[in-house]
C-alpha atoms as a PDB file:
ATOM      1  CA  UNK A   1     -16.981  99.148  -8.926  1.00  0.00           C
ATOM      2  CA  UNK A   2     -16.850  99.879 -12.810  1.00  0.00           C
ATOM      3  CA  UNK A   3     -20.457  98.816 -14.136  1.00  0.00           C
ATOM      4  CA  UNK A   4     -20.479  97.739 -18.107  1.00  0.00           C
ATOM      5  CA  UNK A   5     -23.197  96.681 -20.432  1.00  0.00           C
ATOM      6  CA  UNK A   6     -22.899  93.020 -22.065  1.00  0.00           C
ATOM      7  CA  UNK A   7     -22.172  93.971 -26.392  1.00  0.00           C
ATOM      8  CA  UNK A   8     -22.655  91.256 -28.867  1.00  0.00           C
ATOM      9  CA  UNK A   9     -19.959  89.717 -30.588  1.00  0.00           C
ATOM     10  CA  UNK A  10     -17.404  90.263 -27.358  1.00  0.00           C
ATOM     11  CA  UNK A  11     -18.108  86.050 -26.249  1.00  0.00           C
ATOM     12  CA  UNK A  12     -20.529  87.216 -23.862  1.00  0.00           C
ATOM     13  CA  UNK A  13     -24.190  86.687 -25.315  1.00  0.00           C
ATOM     14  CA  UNK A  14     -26.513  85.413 -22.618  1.00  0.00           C
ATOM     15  CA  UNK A  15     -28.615  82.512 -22.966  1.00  0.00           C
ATOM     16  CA  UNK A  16     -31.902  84.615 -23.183  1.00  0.00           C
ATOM     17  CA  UNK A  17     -30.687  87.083 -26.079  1.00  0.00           C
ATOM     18  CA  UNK A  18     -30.967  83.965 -28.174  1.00  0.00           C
ATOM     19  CA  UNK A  19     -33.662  83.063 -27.183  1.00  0.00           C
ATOM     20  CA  UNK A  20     -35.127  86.121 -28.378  1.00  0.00           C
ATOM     21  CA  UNK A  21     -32.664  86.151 -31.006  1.00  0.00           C
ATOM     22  CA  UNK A  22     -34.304  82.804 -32.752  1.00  0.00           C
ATOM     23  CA  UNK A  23     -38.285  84.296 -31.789  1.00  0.00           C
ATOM     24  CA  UNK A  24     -37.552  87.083 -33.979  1.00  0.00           C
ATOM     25  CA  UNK A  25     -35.386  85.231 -36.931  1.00  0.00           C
ATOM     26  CA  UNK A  26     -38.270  82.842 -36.831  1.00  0.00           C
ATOM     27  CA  UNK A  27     -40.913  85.583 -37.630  1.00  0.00           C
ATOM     28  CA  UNK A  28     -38.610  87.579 -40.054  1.00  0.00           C
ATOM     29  CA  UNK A  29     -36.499  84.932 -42.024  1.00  0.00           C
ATOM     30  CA  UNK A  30     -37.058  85.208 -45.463  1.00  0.00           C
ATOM     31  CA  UNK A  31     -39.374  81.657 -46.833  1.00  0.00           C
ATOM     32  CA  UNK A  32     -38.332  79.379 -49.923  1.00  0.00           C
ATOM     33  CA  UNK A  33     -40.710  77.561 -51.544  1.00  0.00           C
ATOM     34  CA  UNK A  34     -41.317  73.725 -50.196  1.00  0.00           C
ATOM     35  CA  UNK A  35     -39.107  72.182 -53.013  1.00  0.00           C
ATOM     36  CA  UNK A  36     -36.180  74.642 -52.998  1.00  0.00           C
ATOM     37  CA  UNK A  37     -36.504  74.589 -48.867  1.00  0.00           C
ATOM     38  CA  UNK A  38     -33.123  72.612 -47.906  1.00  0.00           C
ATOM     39  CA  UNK A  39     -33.139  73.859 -44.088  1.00  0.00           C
ATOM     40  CA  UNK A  40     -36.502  73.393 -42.112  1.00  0.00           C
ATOM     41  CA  UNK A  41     -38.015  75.699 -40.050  1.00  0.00           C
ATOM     42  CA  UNK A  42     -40.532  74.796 -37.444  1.00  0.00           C
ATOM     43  CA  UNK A  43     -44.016  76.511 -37.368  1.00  0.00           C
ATOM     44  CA  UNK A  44     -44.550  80.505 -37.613  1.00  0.00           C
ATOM     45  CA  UNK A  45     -47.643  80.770 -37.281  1.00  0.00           C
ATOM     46  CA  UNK A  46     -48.157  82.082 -33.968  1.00  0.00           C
ATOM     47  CA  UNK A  47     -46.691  84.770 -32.750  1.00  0.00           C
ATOM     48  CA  UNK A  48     -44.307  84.494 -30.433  1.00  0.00           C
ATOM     49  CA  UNK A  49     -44.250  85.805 -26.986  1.00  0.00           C
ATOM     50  CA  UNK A  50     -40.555  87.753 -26.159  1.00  0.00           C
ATOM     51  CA  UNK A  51     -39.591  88.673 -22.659  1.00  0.00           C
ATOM     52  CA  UNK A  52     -36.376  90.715 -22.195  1.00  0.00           C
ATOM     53  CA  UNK A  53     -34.244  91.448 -19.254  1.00  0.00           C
ATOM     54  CA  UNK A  54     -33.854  95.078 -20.196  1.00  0.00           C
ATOM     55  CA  UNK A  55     -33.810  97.658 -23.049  1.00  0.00           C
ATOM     56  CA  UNK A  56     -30.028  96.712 -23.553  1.00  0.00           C
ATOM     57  CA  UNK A  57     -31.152  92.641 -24.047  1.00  0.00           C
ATOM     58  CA  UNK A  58     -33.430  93.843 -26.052  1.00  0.00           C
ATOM     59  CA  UNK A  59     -31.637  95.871 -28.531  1.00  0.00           C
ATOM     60  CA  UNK A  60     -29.131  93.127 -28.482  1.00  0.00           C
ATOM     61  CA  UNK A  61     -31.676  90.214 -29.545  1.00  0.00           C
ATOM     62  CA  UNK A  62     -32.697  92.350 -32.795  1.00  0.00           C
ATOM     63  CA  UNK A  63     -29.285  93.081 -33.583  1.00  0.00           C
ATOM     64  CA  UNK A  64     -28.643  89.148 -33.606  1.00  0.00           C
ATOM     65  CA  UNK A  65     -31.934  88.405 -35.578  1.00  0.00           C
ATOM     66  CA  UNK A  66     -31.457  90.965 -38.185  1.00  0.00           C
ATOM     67  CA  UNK A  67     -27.599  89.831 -38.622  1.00  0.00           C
ATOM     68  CA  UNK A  68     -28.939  85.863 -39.397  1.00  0.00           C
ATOM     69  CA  UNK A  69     -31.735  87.455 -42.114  1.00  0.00           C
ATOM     70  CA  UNK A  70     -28.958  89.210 -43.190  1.00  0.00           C
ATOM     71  CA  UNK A  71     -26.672  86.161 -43.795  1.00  0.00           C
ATOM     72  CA  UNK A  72     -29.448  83.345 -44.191  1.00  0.00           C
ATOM     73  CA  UNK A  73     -28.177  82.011 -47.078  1.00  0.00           C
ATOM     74  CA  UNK A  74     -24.748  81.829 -46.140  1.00  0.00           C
ATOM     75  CA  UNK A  75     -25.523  80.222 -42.656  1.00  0.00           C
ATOM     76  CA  UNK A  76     -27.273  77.410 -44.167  1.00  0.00           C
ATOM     77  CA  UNK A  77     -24.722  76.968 -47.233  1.00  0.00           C
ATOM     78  CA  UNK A  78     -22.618  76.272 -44.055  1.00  0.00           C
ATOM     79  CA  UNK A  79     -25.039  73.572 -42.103  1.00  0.00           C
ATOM     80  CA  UNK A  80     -25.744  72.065 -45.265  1.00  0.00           C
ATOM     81  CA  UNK A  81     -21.757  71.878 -46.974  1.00  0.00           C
ATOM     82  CA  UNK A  82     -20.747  70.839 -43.730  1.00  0.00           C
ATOM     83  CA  UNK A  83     -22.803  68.321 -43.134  1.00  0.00           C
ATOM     84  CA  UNK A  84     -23.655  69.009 -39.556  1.00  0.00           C
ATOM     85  CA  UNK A  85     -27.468  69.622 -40.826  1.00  0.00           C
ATOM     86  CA  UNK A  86     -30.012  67.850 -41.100  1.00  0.00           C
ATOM     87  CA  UNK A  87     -29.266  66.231 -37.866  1.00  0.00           C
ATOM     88  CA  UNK A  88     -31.762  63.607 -35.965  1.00  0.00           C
ATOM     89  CA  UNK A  89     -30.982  65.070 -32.594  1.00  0.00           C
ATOM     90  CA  UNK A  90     -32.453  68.773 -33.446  1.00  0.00           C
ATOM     91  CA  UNK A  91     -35.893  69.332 -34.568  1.00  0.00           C
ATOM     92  CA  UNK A  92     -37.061  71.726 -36.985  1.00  0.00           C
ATOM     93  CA  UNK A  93     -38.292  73.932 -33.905  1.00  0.00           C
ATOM     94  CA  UNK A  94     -34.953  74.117 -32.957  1.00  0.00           C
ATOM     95  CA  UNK A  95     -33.228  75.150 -36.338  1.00  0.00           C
ATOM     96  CA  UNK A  96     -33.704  79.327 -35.987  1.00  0.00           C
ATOM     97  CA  UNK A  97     -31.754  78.915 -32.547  1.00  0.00           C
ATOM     98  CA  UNK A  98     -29.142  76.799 -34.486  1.00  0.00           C
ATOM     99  CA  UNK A  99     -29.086  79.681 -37.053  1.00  0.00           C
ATOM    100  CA  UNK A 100     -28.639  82.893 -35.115  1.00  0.00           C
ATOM    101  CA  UNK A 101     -26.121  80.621 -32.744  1.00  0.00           C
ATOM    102  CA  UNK A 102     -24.551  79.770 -35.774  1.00  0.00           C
ATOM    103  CA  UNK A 103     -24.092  83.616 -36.786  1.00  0.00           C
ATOM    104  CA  UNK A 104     -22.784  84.324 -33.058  1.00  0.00           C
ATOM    105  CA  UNK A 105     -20.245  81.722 -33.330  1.00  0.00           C
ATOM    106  CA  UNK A 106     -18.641  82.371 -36.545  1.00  0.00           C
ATOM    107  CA  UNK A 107     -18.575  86.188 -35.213  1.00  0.00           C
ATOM    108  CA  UNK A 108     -16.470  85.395 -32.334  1.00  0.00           C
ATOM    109  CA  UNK A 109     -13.881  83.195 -34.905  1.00  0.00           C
ATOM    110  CA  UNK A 110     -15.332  79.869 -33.863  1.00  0.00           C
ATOM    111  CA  UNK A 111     -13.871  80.932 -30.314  1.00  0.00           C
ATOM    112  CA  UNK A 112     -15.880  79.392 -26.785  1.00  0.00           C
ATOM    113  CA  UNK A 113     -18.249  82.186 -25.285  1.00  0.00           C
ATOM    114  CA  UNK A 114     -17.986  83.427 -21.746  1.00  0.00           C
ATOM    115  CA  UNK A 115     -20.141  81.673 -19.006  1.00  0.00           C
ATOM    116  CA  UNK A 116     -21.576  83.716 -16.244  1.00  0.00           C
ATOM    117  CA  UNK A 117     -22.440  82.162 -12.790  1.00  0.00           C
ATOM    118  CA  UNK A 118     -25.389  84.210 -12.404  1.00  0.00           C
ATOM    119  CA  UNK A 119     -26.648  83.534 -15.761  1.00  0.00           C
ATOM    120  CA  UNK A 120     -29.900  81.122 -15.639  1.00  0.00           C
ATOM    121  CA  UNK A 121     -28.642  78.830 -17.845  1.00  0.00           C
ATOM    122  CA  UNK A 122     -31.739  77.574 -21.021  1.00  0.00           C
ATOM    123  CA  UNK A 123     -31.468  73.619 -22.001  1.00  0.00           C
ATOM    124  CA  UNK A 124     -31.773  74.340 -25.499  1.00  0.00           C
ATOM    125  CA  UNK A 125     -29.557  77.260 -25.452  1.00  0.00           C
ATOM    126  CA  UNK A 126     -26.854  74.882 -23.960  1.00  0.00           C
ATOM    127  CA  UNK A 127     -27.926  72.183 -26.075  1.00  0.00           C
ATOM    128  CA  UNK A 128     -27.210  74.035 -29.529  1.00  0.00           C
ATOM    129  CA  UNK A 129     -24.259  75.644 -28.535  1.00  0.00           C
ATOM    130  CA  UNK A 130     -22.703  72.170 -27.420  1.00  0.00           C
ATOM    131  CA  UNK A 131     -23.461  70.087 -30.918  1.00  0.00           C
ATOM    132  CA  UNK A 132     -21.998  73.637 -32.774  1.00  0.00           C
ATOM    133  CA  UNK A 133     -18.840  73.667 -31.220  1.00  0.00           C
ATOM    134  CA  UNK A 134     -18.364  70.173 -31.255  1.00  0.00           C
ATOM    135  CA  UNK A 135     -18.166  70.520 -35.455  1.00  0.00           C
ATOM    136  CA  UNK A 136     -16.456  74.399 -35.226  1.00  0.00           C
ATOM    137  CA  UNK A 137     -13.638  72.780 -37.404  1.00  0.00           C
ATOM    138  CA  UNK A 138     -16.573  71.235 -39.754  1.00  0.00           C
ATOM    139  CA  UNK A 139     -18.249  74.833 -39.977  1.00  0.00           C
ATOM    140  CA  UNK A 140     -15.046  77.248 -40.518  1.00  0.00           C
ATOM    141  CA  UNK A 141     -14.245  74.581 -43.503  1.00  0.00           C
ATOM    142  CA  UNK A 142     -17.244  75.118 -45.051  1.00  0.00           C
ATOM    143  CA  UNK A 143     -17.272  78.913 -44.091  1.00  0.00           C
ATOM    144  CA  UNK A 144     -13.938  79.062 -45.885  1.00  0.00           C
ATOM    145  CA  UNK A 145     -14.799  77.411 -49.049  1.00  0.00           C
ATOM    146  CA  UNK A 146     -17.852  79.678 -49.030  1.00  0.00           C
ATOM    147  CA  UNK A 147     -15.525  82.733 -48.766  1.00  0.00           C
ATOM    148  CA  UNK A 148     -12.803  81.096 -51.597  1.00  0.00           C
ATOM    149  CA  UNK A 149     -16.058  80.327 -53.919  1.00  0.00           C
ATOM    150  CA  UNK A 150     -16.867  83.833 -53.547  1.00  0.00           C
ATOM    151  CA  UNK A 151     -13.313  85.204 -53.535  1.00  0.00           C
ATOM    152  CA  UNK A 152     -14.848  87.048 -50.203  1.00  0.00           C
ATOM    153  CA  UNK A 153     -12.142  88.967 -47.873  1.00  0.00           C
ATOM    154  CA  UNK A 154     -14.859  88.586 -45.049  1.00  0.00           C
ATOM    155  CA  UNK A 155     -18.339  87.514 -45.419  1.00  0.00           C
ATOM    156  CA  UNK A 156     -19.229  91.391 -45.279  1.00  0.00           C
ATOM    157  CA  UNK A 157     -18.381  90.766 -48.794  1.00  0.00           C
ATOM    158  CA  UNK A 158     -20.887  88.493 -49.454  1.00  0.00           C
ATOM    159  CA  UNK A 159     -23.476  90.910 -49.178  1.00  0.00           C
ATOM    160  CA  UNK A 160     -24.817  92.987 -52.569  1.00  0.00           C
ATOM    161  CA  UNK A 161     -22.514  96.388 -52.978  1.00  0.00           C
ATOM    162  CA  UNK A 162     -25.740  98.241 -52.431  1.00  0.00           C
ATOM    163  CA  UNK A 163     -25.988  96.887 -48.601  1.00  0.00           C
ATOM    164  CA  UNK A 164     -22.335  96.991 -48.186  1.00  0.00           C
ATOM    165  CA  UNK A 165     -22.062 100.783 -49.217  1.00  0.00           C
ATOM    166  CA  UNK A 166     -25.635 101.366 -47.115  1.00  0.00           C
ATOM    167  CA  UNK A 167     -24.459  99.973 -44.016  1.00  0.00           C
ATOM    168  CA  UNK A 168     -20.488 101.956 -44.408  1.00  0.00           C
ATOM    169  CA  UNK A 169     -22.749 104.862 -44.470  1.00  0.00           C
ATOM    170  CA  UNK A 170     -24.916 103.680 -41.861  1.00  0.00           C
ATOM    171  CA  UNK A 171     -21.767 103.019 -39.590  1.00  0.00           C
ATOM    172  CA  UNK A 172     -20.400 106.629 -40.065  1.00  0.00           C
ATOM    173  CA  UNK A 173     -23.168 108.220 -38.986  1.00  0.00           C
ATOM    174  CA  UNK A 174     -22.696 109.636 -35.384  1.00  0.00           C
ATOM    175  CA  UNK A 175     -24.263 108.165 -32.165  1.00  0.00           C
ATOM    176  CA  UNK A 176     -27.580 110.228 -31.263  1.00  0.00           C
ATOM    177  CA  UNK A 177     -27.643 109.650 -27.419  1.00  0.00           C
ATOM    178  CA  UNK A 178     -30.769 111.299 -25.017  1.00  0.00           C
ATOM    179  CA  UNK A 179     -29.762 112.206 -21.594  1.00  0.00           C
ATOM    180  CA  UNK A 180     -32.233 110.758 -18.992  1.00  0.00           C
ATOM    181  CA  UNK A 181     -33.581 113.404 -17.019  1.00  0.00           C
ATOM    182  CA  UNK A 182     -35.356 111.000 -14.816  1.00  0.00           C
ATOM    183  CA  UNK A 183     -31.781 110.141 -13.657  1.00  0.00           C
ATOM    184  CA  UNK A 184     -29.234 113.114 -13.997  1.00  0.00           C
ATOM    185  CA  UNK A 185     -29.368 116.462 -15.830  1.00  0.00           C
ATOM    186  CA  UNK A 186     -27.100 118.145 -18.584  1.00  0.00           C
ATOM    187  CA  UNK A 187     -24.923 119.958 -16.567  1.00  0.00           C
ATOM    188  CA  UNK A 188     -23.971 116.616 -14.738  1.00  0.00           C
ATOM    189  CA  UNK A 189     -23.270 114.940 -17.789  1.00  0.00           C
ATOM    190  CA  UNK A 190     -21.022 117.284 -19.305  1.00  0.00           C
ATOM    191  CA  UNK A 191     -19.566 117.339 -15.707  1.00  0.00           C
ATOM    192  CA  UNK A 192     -18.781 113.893 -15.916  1.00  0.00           C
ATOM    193  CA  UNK A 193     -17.796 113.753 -19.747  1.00  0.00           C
ATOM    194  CA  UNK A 194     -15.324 116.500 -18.915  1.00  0.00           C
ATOM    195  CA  UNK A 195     -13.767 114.152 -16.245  1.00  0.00           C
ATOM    196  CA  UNK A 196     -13.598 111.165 -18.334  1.00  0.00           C
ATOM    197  CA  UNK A 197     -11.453 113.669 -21.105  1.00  0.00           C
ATOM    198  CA  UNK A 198     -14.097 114.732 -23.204  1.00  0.00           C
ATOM    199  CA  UNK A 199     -14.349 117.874 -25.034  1.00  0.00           C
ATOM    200  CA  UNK A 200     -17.554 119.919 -26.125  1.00  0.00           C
ATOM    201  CA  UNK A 201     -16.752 120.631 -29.783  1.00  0.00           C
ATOM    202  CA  UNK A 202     -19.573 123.090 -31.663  1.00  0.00           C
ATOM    203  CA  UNK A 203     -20.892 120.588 -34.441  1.00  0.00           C
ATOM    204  CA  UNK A 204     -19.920 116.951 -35.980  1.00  0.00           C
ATOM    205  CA  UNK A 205     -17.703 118.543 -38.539  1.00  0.00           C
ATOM    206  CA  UNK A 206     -15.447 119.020 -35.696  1.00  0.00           C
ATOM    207  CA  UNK A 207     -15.172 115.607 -33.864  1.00  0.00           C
ATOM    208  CA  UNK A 208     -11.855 114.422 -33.001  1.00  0.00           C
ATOM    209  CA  UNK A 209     -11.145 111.180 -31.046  1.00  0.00           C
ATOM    210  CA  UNK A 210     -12.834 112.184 -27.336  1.00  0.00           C
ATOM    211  CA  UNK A 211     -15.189 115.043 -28.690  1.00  0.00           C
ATOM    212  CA  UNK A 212     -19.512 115.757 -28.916  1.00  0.00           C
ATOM    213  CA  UNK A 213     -21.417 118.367 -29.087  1.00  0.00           C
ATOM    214  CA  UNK A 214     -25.260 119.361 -28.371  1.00  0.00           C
ATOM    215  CA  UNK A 215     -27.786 119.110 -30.604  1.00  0.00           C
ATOM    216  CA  UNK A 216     -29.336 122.731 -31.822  1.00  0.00           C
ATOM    217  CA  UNK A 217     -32.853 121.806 -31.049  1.00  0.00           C
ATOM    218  CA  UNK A 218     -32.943 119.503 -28.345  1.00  0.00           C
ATOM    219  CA  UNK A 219     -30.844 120.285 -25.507  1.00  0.00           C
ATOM    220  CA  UNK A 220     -31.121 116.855 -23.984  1.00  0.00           C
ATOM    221  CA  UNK A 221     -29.649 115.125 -26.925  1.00  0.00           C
ATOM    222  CA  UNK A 222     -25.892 114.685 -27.697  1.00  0.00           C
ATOM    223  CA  UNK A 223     -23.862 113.405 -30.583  1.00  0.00           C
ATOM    224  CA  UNK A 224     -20.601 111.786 -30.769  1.00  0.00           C
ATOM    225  CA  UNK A 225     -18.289 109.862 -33.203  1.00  0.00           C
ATOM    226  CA  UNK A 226     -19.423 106.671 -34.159  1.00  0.00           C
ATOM    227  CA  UNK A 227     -16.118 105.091 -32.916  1.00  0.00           C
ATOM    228  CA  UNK A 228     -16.849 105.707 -29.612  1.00  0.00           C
ATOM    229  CA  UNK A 229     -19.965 103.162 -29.534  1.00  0.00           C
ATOM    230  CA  UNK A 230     -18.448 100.293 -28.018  1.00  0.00           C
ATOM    231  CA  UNK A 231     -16.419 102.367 -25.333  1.00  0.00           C
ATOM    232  CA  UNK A 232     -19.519 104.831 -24.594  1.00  0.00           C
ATOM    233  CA  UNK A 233     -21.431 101.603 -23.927  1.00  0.00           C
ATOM    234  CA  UNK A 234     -19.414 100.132 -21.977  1.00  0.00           C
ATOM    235  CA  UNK A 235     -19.308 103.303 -19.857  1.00  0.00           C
ATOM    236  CA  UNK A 236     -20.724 103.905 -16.240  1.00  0.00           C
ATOM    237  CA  UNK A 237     -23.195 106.729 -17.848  1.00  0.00           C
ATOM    238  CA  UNK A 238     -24.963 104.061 -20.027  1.00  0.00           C
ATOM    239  CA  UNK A 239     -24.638 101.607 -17.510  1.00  0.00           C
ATOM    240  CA  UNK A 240     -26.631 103.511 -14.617  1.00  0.00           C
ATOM    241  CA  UNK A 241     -29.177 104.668 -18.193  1.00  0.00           C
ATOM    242  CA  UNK A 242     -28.035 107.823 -17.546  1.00  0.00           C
ATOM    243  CA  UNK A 243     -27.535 108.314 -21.216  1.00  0.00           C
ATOM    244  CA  UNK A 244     -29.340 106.027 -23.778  1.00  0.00           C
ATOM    245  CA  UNK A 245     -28.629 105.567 -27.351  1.00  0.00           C
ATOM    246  CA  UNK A 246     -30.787 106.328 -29.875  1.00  0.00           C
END
C-alpha cells in the first residue's frame, strides 16, 4: 500500500489545518487602525490554544497562515469588491477562517476540495467553505479585476519585487532533509533512494533531475533539488518519518 502525506494547495486541506490555519492568521495578521479597518476581526487577545494531528499538519497550518498575511490585502479587496463581505450570517470571530479559506480556494482555481470519510468533519469549517463556494463566480470576478487593476500575470505579482525576488531565491534553495535514526539508518536510505532511481552526486553544483548528495558535516543530513519537494513528500520515506524536512 503506497502511503503519501496530504500537501496544501492539491484540494485536500483537512478541516483542522484551518482551523489552525485561522488561530495563527488571527495572532499574526497585520492591524489597521479602527477607521481605515473595512474587514473585522474578532478578539486577539488571548492566545490561542493549537492542537495538531502531526508535525506534517502542523507545518501545513503555518504555511496557510503565513500565505493569508502575505496576501491580506488582496483577500479582503476581494470580500469587500465582491460583495460577499460583510455578511449577517458570519461573525467577526469567524472572518480569519473566511480569510485563510479564502486564500485556499483561490489556490486551487476556485475548484471543490477533496472530502475524506475519515476526516472529523468542524461545523464552521463546513460552514465557511459552503457560503465561499456558493459566490466562487462573485470572488474570481473580483480576483480578476484585482489582477487587470494591477496588470498582475498571477497574484505572485502583486507582491513588492523585493518579496518576489526573496522568495525565487528562497524556492531555489535545495531541500535540507535529516534522516531519522530512531527509524532507519543511512545505509538504508541510500539503499532505498538507489531503488527508487536516485543517484549520489558529490555536491549541489551537480544535481540533475533524480540526484543528492551528503552533507560534509553531518552525515545524517541530505540535500536534494528543490523540485523534488512535492514528489519526496509524497514518498513512502517521508511518509513512515523516515526522512524529515528541514
Amino acid at each position: 500500500e503506497k502511503r503519501t502525506m496530504t500537501l496544501i494547495g492539491k484540494n485536500v486541506c483537512h478541516d483542522s489545518v484551518y482551523i489552525n490555519a485561522a488561530k495563527i492568521f488571527q495572532g499574526i495578521r497585520n492591524k489597521k487602525p479602527k477607521d481605515k479597518m473595512l474587514v473585522r476581526y474578532g478578539d486577539d487577545s488571548v492566545s490561542p490554544a493549537l492542537t495538531f494531528e502531526d508535525e506534517h499538519s502542523q507545518r501545513v497550518s503555518y504555511e496557510l497562515a503565513f500565505n493569508a498575511l502575505k496576501y491580506q490585502e488582496l483577500l479582503e479587496e476581494i470580500l469587500l469588491d465582491s460583495c460577499v463581505y460583510p455578511c449577517q450570517s458570519i461573525p467577526d470571530e469567524l472572518t480569519s477562517l473566511l480569510v485563510v479559506m479564502l486564500y485556499d480556494l483561490q489556490d486551487r482555481k476556485f475548484e471543490a476540495r477533496e472530502i475524506f470519510d475519515e476526516e472529523e468533519p468542524v461545523a464552521e469549517v463546513r460552514k465557511i467553505e459552503h457560503f465561499l463556494y456558493s459566490f466562487r463566480i462573485k470572488l474570481a470576478a473580483a480576483l480578476a479585476r484585482y489582477r487587470i487593476k494591477h496588470a498582475a500575470l498571477s497574484i505572485e505579482y502583486i507582491l513588492p519585487e523585493t518579496i518576489r525576488k526573496h522568495e525565487q531565491r528562497a524556492s531555489a534553495l535545495p531541500l535540507c532533509v535529516w534522516i531519522n535514526t530512531f527509524k532507519t539508518s543511512l545505509q538504508d536510505v541510500v539503499r532505498d533512494l538507489k531503488n527508487k532511481g536516485f543517484t549520489e552526486v558529490e555536491s549541489v553544483s551537480d544535481f540533475n533531475r533524480y540526484t543528492y548528495c551528503m552533507d560534509q558535516h553531518c552525515h545524517d543530513v541530505l540535500f536534494f533539488p528543490s523540485s523534488l519537494k512535492e514528489e519526496l513528500l509524497n514518498s513512502d520515506l517521508f511518509a513512515d518519518c523516515k526522512l524529515l524536512l528541514q
